[in-house]
Structures are given as structure tokens and as C-alpha cells.
Protein backbone atom coordinates (compact mmCIF):
# COMPACT_ATOMS: atom_id res chain seq x y z
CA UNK A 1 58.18 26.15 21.93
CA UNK A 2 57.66 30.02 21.13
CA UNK A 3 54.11 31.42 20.89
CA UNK A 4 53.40 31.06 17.25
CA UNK A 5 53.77 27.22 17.35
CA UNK A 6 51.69 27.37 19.98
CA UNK A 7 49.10 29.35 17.93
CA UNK A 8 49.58 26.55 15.11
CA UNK A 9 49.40 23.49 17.52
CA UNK A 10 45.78 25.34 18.94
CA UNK A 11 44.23 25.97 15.62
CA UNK A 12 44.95 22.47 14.72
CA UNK A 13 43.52 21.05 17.47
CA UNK A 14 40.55 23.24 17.26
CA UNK A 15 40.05 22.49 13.26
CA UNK A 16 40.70 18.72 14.20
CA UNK A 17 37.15 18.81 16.84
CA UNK A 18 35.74 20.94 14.56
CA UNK A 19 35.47 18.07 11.79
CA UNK A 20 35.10 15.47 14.89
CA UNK A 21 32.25 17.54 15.51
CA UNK A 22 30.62 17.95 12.15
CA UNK A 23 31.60 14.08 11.10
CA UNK A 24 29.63 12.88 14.01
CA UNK A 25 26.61 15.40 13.81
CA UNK A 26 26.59 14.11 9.92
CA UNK A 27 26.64 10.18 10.76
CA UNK A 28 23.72 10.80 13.19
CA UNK A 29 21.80 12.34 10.68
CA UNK A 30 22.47 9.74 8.27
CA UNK A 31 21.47 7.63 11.16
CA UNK A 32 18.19 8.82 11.72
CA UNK A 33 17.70 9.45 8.17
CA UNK A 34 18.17 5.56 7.64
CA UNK A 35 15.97 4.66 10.66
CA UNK A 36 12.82 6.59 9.03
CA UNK A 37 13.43 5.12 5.68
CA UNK A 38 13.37 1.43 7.42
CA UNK A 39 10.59 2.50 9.09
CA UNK A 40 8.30 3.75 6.50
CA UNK A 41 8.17 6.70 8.46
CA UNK A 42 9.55 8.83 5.50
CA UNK A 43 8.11 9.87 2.09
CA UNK A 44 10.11 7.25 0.45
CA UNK A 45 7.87 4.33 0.67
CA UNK A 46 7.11 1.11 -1.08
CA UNK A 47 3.69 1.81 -2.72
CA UNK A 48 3.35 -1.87 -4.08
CA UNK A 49 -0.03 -3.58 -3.26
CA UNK A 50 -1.50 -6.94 -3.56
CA UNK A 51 -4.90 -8.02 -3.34
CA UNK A 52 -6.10 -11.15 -3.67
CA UNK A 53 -8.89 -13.99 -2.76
CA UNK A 54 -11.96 -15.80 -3.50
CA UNK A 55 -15.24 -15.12 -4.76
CA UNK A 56 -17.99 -18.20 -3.70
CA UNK A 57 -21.95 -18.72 -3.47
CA UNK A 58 -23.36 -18.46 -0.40
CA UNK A 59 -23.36 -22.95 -0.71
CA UNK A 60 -19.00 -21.94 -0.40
CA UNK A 61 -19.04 -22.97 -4.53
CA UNK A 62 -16.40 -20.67 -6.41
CA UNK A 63 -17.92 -18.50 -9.10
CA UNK A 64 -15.88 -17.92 -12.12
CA UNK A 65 -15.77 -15.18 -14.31
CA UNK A 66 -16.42 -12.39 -11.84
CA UNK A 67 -14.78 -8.51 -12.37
CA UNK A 68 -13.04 -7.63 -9.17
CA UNK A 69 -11.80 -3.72 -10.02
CA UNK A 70 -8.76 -2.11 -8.29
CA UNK A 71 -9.56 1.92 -8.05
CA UNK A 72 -7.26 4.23 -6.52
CA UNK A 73 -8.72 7.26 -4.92
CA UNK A 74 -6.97 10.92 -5.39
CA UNK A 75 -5.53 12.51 -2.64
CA UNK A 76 -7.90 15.33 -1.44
CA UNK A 77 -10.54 14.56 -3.65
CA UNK A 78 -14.24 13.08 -2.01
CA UNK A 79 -14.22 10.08 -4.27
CA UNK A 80 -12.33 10.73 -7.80
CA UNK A 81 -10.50 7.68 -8.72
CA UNK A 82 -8.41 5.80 -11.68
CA UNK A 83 -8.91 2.30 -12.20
CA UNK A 84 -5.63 0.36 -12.11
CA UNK A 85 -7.01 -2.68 -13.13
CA UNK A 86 -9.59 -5.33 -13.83
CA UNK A 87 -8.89 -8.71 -13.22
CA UNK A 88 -11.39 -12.02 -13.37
CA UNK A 89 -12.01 -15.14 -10.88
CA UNK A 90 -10.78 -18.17 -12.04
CA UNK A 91 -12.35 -21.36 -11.97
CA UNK A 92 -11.84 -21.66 -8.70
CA UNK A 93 -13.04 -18.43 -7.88
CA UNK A 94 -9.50 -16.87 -7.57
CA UNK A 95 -7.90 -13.32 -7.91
CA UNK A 96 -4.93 -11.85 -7.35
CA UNK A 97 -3.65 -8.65 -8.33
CA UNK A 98 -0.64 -6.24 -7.93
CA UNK A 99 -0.61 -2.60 -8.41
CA UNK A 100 1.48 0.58 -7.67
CA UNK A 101 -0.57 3.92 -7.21
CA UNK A 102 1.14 6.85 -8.13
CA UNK A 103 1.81 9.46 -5.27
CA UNK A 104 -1.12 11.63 -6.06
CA UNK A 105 -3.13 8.61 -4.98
CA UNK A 106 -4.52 8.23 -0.98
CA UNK A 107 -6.14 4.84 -1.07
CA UNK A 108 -6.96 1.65 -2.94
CA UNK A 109 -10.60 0.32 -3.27
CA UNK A 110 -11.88 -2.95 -4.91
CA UNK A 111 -15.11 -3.12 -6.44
CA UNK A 112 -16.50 -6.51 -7.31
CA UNK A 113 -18.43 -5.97 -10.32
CA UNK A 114 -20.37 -9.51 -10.80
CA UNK A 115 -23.29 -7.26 -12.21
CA UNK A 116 -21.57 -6.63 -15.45
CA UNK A 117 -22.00 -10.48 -16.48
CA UNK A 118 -25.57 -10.64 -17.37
CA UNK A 119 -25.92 -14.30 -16.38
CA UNK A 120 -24.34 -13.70 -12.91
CA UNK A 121 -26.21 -10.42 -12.55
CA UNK A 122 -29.06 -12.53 -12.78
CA UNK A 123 -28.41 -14.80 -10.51
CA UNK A 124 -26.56 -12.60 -7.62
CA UNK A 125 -28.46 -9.97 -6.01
CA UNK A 126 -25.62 -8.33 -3.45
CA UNK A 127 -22.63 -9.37 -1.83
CA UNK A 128 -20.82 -10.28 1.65
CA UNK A 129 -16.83 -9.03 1.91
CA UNK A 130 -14.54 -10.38 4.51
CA UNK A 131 -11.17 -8.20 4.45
CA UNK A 132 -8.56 -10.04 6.06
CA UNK A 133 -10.68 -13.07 7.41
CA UNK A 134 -13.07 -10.35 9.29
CA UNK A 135 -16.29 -8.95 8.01
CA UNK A 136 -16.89 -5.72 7.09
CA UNK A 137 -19.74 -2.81 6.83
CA UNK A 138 -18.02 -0.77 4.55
CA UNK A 139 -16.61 -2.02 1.57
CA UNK A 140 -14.02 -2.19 0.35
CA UNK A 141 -10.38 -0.31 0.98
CA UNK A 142 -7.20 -1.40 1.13
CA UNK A 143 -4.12 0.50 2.28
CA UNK A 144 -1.06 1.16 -0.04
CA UNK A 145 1.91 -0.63 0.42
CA UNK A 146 0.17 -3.93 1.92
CA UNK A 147 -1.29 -7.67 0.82
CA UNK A 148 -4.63 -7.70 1.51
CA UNK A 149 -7.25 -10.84 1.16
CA UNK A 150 -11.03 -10.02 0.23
CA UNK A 151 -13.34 -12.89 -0.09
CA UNK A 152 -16.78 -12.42 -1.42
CA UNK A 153 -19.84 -14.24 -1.12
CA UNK A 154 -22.46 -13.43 -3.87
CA UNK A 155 -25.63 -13.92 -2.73
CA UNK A 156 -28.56 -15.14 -4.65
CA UNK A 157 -31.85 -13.35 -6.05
């Protein structure tokens, strides 16, 4: 074999690890790329979120009719907001509602707004939340992305 095949045979070689090289860097990339998307690690997340529950008297009877309001909060704003929806307890005091903030938005918040009915506004003073079968002090967030239960209880005047 004379020198210039040997030149050909070593740049082949060389160009053949080269793209061994760069093949492999790319599928661990794409690797890791796929693990943070899995992961929710990565901008590209589902923003879908479901809230849902029961509003009741403080004598565990299921008040129908009641607003429960789904807000979402602005990213670096103090408290600015869009209301995504407004959904009311059924007779058995259910709700349930899905929503998807847009990016711009940090947070969800539910507001149960029993004081726009004038009868129940009458009769309810306040409320009690549980989030997730725990009580709560401040009401009432929920994260993006998740299913999360908040039961009221209204109590009276």
C-alpha cells in the first residue's frame, strides 16, 4: 500500500469517528432533552387544571347555586388577574371545572362568591376551605397543571 492510500484509509477513519462522535453527542442530547420534557422540568408543560368539590352548611347539607370563580394571576404582577371562569354548585353542592392559563399566567385562585346570591348572602356570613382534604389559612390557590379538590363550608349569620 503506497502512502496516499494510506492518507485515504486515515481520513476515512478519522471522518468515520468524527460522525460516531457527533451521532452520539446528538442522541444524548436528544436524550436529556426527552428526560426534561417527561419531567416537566422544561418550558413545555401541560398547563391543564382541574378543580373541583363541594360546597355544604356547616350541618354537612350541600348548598346549590353557589359561584365558585377560577382567576388566574399574571406573572409578575401583585394581584392582577383574568377570570377563566364561573361555574355553579349543583344540587348536590358540586363543581368541577377545567381550565388552561395562558403562559403569561403564574397561578390559579378560586374565589367562592356565595355573596352574589342575595338569599345565600343572607344566610352565609364567611366560609371554611379545605384544599386537598387539609384546611387552610389562606385561601385559595391552586397550582397549574394539577387536579385540585376545595370543599367549602358556608357558615351561617
Amino acid at each position: 500500500m503506497n502512502t496516499s492510500e494510506q492518507r485515504l484509509i486515515q481520513a476515512i477513519r478519522f471522518r468515520i469517528t468524527f460522525v460516531g462522535i457527533a451521532l452520539g453527542r446528538g442522541l444524548l442530547a436528544g436524550g436529556v432533552w426527552l428526560a426534561l420534557v417527561a419531567s416537566g422540568s422544561c418550558a413545555i408543560r401541560d398547563r391543564v387544571t382541574h378543580i373541583y368539590g363541594v360546597v355544604m352548611d356547616t350541618n354537612q347539607n350541600p348548598v346549590e347555586g353557589v359561584q365558585i370563580e377560577i382567576e388566574a394571576l399574571r406573572r409578575w404582577t401583585l394581584n392582577q388577574g383574568d377570570v377563566l371562569k364561573i361555574v355553579l354548585t349543583d344540587k348536590d353542592g358540586k363543581y368541577s371545572v377545567t381550565v388552561e392559563p395562558e403562559k403569561r399566567h403564574s397561578r390559579v385562585h378560586i374565589i367562592n362568591r356565595y355573596f352574589v346570591d342575595s338569599k345565600l348572602n343572607a344566610k352565609y356570613e364567611s366560609y371554611y376551605p379545605m384544599m386537598n382534604g387539609q384546611h387552610i389559612s389562606h385561601c385559595c390557590p391552586a397550582a397549574i397543571g394539577q387536579k385540585t379538590e376545595y370543599n367549602f363550608t358556608l357558615l351561617s349569620r
